[in-house]
Protein backbone atom coordinates (compact mmCIF):
# COMPACT_ATOMS: atom_id res chain seq x y z
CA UNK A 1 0.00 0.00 0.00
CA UNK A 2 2.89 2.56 0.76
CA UNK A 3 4.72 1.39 -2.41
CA UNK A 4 1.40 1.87 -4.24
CA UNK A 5 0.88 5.26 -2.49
CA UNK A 6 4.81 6.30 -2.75
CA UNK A 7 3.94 5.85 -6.84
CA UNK A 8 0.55 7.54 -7.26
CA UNK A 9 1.22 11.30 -8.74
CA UNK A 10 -0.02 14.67 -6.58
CA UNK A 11 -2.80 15.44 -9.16
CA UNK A 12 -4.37 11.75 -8.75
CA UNK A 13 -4.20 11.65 -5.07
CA UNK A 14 -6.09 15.30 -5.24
CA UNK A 15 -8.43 14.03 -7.79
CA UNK A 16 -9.73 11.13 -5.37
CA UNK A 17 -9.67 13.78 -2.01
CA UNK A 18 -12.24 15.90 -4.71
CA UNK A 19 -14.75 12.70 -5.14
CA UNK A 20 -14.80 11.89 -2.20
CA UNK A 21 -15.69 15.24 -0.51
CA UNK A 22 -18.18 15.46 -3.42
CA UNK A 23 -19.91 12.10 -2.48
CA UNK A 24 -20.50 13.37 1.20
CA UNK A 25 -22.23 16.30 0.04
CA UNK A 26 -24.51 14.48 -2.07
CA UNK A 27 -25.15 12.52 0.79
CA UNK A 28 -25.54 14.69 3.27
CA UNK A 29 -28.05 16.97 1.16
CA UNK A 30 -30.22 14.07 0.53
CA UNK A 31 -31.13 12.98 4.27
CA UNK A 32 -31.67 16.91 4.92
CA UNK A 33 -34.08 17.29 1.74
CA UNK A 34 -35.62 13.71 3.35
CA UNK A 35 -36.23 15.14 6.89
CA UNK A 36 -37.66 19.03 5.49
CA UNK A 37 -40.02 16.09 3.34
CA UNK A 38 -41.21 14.27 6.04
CA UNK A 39 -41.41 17.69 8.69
CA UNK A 40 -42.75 19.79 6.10
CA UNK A 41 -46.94 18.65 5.93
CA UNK A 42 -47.26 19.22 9.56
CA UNK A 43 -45.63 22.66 9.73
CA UNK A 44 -47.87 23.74 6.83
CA UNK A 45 -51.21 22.22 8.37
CA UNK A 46 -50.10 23.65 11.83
CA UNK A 47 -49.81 27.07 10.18
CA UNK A 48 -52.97 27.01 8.28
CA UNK A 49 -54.86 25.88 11.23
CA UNK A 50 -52.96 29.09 13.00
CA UNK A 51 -54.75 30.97 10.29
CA UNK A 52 -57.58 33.46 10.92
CA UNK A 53 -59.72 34.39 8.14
CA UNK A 54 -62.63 36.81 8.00
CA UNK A 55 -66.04 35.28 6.64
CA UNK A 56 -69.33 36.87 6.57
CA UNK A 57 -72.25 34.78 8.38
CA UNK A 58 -75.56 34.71 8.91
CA UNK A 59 -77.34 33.14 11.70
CA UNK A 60 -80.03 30.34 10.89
CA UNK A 61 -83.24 31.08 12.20
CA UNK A 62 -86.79 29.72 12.42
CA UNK A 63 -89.69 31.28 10.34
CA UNK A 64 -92.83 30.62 9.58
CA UNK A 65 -93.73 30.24 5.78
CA UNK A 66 -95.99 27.80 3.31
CA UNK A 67 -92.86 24.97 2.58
CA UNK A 68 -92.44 24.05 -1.07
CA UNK A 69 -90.94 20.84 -2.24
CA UNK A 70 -89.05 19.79 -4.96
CA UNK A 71 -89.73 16.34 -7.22
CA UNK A 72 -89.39 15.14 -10.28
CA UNK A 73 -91.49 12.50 -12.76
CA UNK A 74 -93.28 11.69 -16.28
CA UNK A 75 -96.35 12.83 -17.33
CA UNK A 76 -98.92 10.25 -18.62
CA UNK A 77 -102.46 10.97 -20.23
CA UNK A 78 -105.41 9.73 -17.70
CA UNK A 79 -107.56 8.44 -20.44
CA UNK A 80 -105.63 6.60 -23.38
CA UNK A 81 -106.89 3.45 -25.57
CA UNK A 82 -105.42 0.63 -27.75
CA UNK A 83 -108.64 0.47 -29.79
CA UNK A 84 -108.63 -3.39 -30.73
CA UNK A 85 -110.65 -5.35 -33.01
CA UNK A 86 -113.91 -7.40 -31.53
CA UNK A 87 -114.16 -8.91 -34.68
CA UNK A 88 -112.45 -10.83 -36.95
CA UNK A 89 -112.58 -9.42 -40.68
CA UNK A 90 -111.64 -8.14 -43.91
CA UNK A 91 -110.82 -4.00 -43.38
CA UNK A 92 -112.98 -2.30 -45.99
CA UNK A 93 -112.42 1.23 -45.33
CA UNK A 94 -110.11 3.51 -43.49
CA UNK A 95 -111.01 7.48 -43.85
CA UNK A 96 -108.13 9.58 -45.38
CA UNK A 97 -107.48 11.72 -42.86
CA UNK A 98 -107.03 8.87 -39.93
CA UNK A 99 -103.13 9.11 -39.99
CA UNK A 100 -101.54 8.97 -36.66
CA UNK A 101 -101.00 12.43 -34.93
CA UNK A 102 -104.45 13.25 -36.22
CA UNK A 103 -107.26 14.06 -33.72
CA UNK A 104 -110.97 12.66 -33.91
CA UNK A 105 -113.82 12.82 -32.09
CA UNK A 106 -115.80 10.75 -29.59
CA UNK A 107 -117.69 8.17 -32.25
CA UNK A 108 -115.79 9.52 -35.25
CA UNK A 109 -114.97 6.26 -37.89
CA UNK A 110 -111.48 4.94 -37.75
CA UNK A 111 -111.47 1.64 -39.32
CA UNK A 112 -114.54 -0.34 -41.02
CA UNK A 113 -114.66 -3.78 -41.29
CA UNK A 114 -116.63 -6.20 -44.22
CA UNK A 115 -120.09 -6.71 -42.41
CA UNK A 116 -121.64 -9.20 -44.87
CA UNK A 117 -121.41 -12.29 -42.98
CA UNK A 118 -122.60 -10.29 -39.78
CA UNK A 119 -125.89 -9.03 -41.52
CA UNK A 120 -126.66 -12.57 -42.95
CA UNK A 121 -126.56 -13.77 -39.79
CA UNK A 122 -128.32 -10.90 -38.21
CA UNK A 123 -131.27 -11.52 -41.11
CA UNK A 124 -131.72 -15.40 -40.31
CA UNK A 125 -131.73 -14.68 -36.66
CA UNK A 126 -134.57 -12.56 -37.28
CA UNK A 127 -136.31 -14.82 -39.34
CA UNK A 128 -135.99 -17.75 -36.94
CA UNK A 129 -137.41 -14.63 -34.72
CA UNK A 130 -140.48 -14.11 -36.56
CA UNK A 131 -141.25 -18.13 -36.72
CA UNK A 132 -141.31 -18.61 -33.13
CA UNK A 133 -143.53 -15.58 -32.77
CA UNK A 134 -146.06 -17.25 -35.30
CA UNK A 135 -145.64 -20.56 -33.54
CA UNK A 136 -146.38 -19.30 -30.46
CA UNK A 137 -149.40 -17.29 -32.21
CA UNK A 138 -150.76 -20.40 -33.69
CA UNK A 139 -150.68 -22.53 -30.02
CA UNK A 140 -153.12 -19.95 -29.00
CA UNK A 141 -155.44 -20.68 -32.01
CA UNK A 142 -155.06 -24.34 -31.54
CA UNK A 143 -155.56 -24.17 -27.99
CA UNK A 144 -159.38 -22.58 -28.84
CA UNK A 145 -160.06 -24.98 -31.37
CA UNK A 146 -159.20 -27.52 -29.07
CA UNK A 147 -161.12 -26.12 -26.31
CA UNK A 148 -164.24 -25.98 -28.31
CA UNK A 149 -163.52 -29.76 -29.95
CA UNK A 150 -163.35 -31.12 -26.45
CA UNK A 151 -166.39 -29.50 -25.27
CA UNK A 152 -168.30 -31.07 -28.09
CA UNK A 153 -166.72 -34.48 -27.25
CA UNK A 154 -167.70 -33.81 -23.56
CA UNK A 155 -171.37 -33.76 -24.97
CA UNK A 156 -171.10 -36.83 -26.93
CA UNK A 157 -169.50 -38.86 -24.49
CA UNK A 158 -172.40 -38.09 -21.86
CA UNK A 159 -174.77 -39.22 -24.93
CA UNK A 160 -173.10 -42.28 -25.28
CA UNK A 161 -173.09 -42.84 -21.66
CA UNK A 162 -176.89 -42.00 -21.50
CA UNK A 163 -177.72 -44.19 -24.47
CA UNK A 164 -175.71 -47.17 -23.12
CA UNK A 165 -177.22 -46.97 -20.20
CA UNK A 166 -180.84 -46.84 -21.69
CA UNK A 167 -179.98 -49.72 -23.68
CA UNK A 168 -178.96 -51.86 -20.91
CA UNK A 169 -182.35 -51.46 -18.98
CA UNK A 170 -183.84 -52.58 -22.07
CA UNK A 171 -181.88 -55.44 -22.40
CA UNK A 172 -182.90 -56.82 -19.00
CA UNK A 173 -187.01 -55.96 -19.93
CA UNK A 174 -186.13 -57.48 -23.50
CA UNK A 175 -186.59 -54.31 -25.58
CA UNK A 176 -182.92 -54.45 -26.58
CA UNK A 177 -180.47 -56.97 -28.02
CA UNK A 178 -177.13 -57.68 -26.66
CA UNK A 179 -175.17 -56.97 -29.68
CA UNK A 180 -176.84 -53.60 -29.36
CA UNK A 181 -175.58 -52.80 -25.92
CA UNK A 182 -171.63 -54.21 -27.26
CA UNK A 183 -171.99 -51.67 -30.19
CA UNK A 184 -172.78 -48.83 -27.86
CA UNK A 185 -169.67 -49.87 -25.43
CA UNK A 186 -167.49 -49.54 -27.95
CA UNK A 187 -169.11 -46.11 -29.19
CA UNK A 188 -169.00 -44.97 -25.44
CA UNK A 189 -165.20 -45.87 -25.22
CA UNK A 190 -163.70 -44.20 -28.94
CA UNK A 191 -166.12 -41.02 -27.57
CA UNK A 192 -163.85 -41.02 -24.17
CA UNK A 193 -160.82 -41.89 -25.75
CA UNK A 194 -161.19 -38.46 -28.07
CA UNK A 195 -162.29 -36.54 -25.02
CA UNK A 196 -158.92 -37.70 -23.49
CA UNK A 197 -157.02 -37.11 -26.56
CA UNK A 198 -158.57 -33.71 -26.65
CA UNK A 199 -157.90 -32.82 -23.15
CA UNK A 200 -154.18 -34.11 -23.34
CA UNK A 201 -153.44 -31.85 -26.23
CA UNK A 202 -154.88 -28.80 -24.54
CA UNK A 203 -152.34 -29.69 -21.50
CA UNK A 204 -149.57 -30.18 -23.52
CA UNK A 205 -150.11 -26.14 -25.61
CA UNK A 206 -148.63 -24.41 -22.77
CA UNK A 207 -145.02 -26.80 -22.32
CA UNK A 208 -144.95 -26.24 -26.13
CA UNK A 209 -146.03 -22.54 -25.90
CA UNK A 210 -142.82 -22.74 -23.14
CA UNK A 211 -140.64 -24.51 -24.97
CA UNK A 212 -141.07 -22.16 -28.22
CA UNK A 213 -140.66 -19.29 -25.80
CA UNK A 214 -137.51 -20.43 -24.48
CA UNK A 215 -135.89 -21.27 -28.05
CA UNK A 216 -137.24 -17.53 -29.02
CA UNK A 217 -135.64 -15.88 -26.30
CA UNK A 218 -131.97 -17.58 -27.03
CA UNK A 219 -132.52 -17.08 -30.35
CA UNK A 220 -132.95 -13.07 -29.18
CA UNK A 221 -129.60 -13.82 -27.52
CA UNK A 222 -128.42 -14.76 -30.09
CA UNK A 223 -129.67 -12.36 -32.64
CA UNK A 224 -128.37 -9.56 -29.61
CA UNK A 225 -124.62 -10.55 -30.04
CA UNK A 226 -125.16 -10.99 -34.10
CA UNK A 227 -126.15 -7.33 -33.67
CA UNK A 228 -123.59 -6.13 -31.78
CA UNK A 229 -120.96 -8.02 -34.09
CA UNK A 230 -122.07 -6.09 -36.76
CA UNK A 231 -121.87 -3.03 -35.12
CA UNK A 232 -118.17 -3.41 -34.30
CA UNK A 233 -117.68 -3.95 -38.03
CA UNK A 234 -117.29 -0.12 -37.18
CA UNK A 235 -114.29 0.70 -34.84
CA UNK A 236 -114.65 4.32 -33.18
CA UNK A 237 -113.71 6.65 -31.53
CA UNK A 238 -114.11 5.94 -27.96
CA UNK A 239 -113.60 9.42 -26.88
CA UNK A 240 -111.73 12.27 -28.49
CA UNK A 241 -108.17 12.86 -29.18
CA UNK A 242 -104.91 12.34 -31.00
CA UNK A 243 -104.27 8.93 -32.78
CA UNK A 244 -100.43 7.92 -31.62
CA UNK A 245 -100.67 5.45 -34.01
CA UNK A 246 -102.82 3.39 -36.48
CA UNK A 247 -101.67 -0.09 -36.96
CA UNK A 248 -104.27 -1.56 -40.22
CA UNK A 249 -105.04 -0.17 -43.63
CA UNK A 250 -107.69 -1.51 -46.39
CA UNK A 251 -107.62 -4.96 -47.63
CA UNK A 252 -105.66 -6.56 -44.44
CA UNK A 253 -107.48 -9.53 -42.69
CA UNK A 254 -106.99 -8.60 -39.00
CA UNK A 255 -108.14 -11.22 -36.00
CA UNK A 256 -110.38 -10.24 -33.13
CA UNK A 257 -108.38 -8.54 -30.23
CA UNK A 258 -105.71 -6.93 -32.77
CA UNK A 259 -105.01 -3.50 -31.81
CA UNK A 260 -105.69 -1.21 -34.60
CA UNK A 261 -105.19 2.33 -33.31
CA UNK A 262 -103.91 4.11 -29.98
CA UNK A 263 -105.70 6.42 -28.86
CA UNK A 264 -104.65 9.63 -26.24
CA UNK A 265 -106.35 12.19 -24.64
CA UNK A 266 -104.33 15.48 -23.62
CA UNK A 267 -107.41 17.19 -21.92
CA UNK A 268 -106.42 15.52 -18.22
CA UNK A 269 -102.52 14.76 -17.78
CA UNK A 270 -101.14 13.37 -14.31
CA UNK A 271 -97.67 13.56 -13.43
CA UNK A 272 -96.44 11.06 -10.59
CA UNK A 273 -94.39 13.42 -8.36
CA UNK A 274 -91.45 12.17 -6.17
CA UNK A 275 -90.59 14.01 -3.75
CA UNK A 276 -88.46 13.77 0.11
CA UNK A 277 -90.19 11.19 2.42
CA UNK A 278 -89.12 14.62 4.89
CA UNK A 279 -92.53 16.29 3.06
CA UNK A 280 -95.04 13.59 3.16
CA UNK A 281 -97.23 15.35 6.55
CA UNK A 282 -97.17 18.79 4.95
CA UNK A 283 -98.99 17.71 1.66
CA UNK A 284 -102.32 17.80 1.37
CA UNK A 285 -104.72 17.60 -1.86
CA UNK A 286 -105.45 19.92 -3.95
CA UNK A 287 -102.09 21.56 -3.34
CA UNK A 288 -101.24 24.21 -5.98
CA UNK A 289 -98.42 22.59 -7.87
CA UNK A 290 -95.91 24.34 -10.42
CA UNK A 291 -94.48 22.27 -13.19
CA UNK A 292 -92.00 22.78 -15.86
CA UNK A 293 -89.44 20.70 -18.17
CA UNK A 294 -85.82 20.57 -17.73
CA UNK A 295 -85.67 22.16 -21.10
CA UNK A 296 -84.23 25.75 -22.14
CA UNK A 297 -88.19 26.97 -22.40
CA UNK A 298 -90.66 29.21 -20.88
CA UNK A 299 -93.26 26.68 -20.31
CA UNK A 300 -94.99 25.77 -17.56
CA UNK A 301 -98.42 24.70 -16.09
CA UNK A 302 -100.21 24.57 -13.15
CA UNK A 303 -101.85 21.40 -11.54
CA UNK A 304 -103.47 20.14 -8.46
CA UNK A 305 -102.66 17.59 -6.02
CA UNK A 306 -104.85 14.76 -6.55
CA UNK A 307 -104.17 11.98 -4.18
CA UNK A 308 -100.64 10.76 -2.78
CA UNK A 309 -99.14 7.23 -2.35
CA UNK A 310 -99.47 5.73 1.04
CA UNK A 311 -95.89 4.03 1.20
CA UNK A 312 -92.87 5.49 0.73
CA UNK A 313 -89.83 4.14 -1.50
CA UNK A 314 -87.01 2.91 0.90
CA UNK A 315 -84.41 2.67 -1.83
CA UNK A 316 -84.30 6.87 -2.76
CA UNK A 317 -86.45 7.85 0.32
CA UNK A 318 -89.13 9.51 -1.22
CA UNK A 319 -93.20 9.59 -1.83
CA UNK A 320 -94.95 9.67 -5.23
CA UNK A 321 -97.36 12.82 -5.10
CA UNK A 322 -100.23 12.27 -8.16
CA UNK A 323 -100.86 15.85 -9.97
CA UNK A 324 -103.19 16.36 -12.18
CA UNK A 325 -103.16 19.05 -15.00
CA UNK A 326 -106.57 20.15 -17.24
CA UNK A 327 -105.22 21.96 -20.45
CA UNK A 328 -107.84 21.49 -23.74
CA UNK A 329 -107.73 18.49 -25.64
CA UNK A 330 -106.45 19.76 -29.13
CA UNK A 331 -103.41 21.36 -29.62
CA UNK A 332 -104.14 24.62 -30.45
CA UNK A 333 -100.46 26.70 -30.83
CA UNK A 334 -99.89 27.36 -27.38
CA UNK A 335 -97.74 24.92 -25.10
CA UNK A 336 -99.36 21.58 -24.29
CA UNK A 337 -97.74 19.22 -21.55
CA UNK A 338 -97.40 15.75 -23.27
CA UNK A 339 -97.45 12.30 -21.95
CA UNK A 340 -94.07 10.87 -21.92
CA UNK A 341 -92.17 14.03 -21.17
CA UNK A 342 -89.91 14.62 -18.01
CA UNK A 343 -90.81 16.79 -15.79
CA UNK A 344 -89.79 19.25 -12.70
CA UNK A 345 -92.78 20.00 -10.20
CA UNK A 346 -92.84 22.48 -7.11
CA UNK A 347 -95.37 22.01 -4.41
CA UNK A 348 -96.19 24.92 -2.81
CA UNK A 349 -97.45 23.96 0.24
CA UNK A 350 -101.08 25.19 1.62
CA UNK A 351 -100.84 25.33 5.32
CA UNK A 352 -97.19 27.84 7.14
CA UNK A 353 -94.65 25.82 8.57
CA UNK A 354 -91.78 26.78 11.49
CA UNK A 355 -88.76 26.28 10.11
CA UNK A 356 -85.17 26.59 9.61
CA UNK A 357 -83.65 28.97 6.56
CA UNK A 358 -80.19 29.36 5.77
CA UNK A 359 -78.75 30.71 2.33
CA UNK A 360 -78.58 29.02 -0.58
CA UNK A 361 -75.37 29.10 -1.43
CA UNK A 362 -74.21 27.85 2.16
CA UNK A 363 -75.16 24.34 1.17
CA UNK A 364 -72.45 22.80 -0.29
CA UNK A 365 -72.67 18.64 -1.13
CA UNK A 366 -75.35 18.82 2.03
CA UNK A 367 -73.24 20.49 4.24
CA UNK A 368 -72.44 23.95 5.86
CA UNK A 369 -69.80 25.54 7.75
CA UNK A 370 -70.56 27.31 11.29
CA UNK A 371 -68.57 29.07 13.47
CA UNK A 372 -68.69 28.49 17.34
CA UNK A 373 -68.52 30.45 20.15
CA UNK A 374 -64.39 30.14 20.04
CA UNK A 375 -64.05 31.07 16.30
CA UNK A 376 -63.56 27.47 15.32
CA UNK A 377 -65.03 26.37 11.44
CA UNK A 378 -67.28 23.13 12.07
CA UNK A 379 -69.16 20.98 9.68
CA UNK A 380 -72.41 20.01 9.87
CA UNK A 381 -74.49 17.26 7.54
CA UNK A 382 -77.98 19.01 6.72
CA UNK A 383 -80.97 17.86 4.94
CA UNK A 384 -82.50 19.89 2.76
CA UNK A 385 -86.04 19.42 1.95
CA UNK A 386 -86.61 22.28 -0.59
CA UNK A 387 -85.46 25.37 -1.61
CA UNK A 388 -87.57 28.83 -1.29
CA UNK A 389 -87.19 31.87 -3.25
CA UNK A 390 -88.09 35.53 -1.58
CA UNK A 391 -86.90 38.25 0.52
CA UNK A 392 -86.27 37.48 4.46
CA UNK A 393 -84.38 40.75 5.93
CA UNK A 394 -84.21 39.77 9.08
CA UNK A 395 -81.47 36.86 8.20
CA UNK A 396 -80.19 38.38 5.59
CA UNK A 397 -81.08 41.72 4.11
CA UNK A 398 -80.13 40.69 0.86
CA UNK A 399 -80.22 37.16 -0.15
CA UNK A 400 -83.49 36.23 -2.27
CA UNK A 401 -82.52 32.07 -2.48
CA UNK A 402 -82.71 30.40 0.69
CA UNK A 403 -82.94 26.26 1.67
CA UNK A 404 -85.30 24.89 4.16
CA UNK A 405 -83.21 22.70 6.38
CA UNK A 406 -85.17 20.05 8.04
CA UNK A 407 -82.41 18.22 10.09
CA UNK A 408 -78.27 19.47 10.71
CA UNK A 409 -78.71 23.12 12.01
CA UNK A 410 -80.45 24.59 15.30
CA UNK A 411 -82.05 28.40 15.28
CA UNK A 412 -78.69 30.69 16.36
CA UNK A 413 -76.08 28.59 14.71
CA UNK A 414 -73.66 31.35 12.95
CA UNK A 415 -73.81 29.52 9.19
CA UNK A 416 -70.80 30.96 7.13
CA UNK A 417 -71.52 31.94 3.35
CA UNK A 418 -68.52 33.38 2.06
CA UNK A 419 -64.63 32.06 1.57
CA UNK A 420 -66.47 28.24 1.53
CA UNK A 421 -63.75 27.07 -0.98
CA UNK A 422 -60.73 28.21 1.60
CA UNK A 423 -62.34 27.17 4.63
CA UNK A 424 -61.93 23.27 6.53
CA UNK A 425 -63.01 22.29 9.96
CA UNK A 426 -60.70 23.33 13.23
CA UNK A 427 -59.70 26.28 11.21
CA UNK A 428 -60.07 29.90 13.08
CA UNK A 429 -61.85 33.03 11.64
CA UNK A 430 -63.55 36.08 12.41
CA UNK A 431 -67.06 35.96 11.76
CA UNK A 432 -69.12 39.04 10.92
CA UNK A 433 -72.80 39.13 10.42
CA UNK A 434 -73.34 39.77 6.46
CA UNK A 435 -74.98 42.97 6.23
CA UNK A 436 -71.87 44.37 7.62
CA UNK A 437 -69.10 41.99 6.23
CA UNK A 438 -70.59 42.71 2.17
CA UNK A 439 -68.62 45.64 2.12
CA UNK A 440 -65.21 44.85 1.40
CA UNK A 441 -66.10 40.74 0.68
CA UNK A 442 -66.36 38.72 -1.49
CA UNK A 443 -69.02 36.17 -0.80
């Protein structure tokens, strides 16, 4: 090693002495750029939470107004049809103007259907009618002629009786001859036997009289269905409105129960409603209900409250409230709510509630910042049930867009609605109230 060191030049051994100060540097700035890492975070958070910040707050308070509540749902017609065929048939006719989007009347023709066989069978069933009747007609004619046939065999049975009788005294005094007295038997007995017959038929008119009756009055049946087959060889209107769609045209064979039109009527439209379960024991029908689409438009309508589910849906924790809108039933230029579209619904309610307002815009992701008593920022989880616009000076002189919070906040807490976006809990500030904070903030 001393040889080796004895023959290594003066610039060498300086080179290695500069590498291997170099090295320690390196070294030694990497474990102090490790430990200002690994300090650093809890420095910073300790001087943020050492922070005070000025924020403008107003203090949540209880008042008395008619709540309004939020929902959402698609409208649906009250009275719509899938007109189907009763019959089966050949279609026949089909007016030009029944295209779908058109609108009809109550009773107007939409689709007509080959009635031949239907009035044949209508025609025989009257016939077979009309012979019955004059069957039944004739019993009553028989039934006299048979009356007065057995009262003349009445009388010559009791003359045959009284002659046999005579002749068999005067057989026993010898003024009559035994094959007389036979002969008159026998004329005695074909007399009864007729009177019998007779009587026998007349007993037998009213079960056939019955009988005809009965086969008459399923042959009415019969004839009553016949009728009304041939009358839904016409397919109408059931009541008036827009045809969605017609499904048949002339010349197709279509089967009974085929649907051969849809039928809707705009006049009455319902909207189910969902709204927070929070609102179902302020609701009450006939509630005055605002509704609009989601759409960039100006439209809206006005319903009523109808009648409102009596369970609740676990899953999104809300009610379905039924609305009801009257509007005309043609379109006639102006706005028209539709079945099938989405809609946004307000309902205002009818009866003033207590309860708890805070801004708007201090409900961030359903939570709100307060301040305490020390100056400290806290969080609080809120529910909001609805929102309310109008003017409430005595929170806020100001602010026109407030949230009704139904669970989160107490009357007094100091709510903070400005800096939100540089504020997180534990840190200090200076709260001022907001109608003397605006000045010089920005909320």
């Amino acid at each position: 090693m001393t040889r080796l060191t004895s023959r290594m030049k003066p610039q060498t051994i300086a080179f290695v002495a500069r590498a291997v100060v170099g090295v320690g540097l390196i070294v030694g700035a990497g474990w102090l750029l490790h430990y200002m890492q690994g300090h650093k975070p809890q420095a910073a958070s300790s001087f943020t939470r050492q922070m005070t910040r000025k924020v403008a707050t107003v203090t949540a308070q209880t008042v008395m107004i008619a709540p309004r509540w939020s929902g959402y749902g698609t409208a649906r017609a009250m009275t719509a049809a899938d007109i189907a065929a009763e019959v089966a048939a050949v279609v026949v006719e089909r007016p030009d103007h029944i295209e779908d989007g058109a609108f009809v009347q109550a009773g107007e023709l939409l689709i007509r259907l080959d009635d031949t066989d239907f009035a044949e069978a209508v025609q025989r069933s009257r016939h077979t009618i009309e012979s019955y009747e004059a069957q039944i007609a004739g019993l009553l004619v028989e039934q006299d002629r048979l009356r007065d046939q057995l009262e003349l065999a009445v009388q010559a049975t009791g003359l045959a009786r009284d002659e046999l009788e005579r002749l068999r005294t005067a057989l026993q005094s010898g003024g009559a001859k035994e094959v007389e007295v036979e002969r008159m038997e026998r004329e005695v007995t074909r007399v009864e036997r007729e009177e019998s017959a007779l009587q026998q038929q007349i007993e037998l008119i009213p079960t056939r009289r019955s009988s005809l009756i009965a086969r008459m009055a399923s042959e009415r049946a019969g004839l009553h269905i016949t009728e009304k087959n041939l009358a839904r060889t016409r397919i109408t209107a059931p009541f008036a409105g827009y045809l969605q769609q017609v499904n048949v045209d002339v010349g197709e064979h279509i089967r009974s129960g085929v649907v051969v039109a849809r039928l809707v009527d705009l006049s009455r439209i319902e909207v189910p409603l969902r709204i927070p379960v929070s609102a179902a024991g302020f609701i009450h029908p006939q509630d005055e209900v605002r509704l609009h689409t989601d759409a960039a438009t100006d439209a809206d309508w006005e319903g009523r409250v109808v009648r409102i589910a009596p369970e609740a849906d676990p899953r999104t924790r809300t009610i379905t409230v039924y609305v009801e809108v009257a509007q005309g039933a043609k379109l006639d230029g102006g706005a028209r709510l539709l079945p099938g579209q989405f809609i946004l619904g307000t309902i205002l309610g009818s009866h003033q509630e207590p309860v708890v307002l805070v801004p708007r815009r201090s409900v961030v992701e359903d939570r709100v910042l307060v301040a305490d008593d020390d100056g400290r920022v806290l969080a609080r989880s809120v529910d909001v049930s609805s929102h309310v616009d109008g003017a409430y000076p005595r929170i806020d002189p100001i602010e026109t867009e407030w949230a009704v919070i139904s669970s989160g906040l107490s009357p007094g807490d100091r709510v903070i609605v400005t800096n939100l976006d540089e504020l997180e809990p534990g840190m200090r500030v200076e709260a001022e109230q907001t109608d003397t904070a605006r000045q010089g903030m920005n909320p």
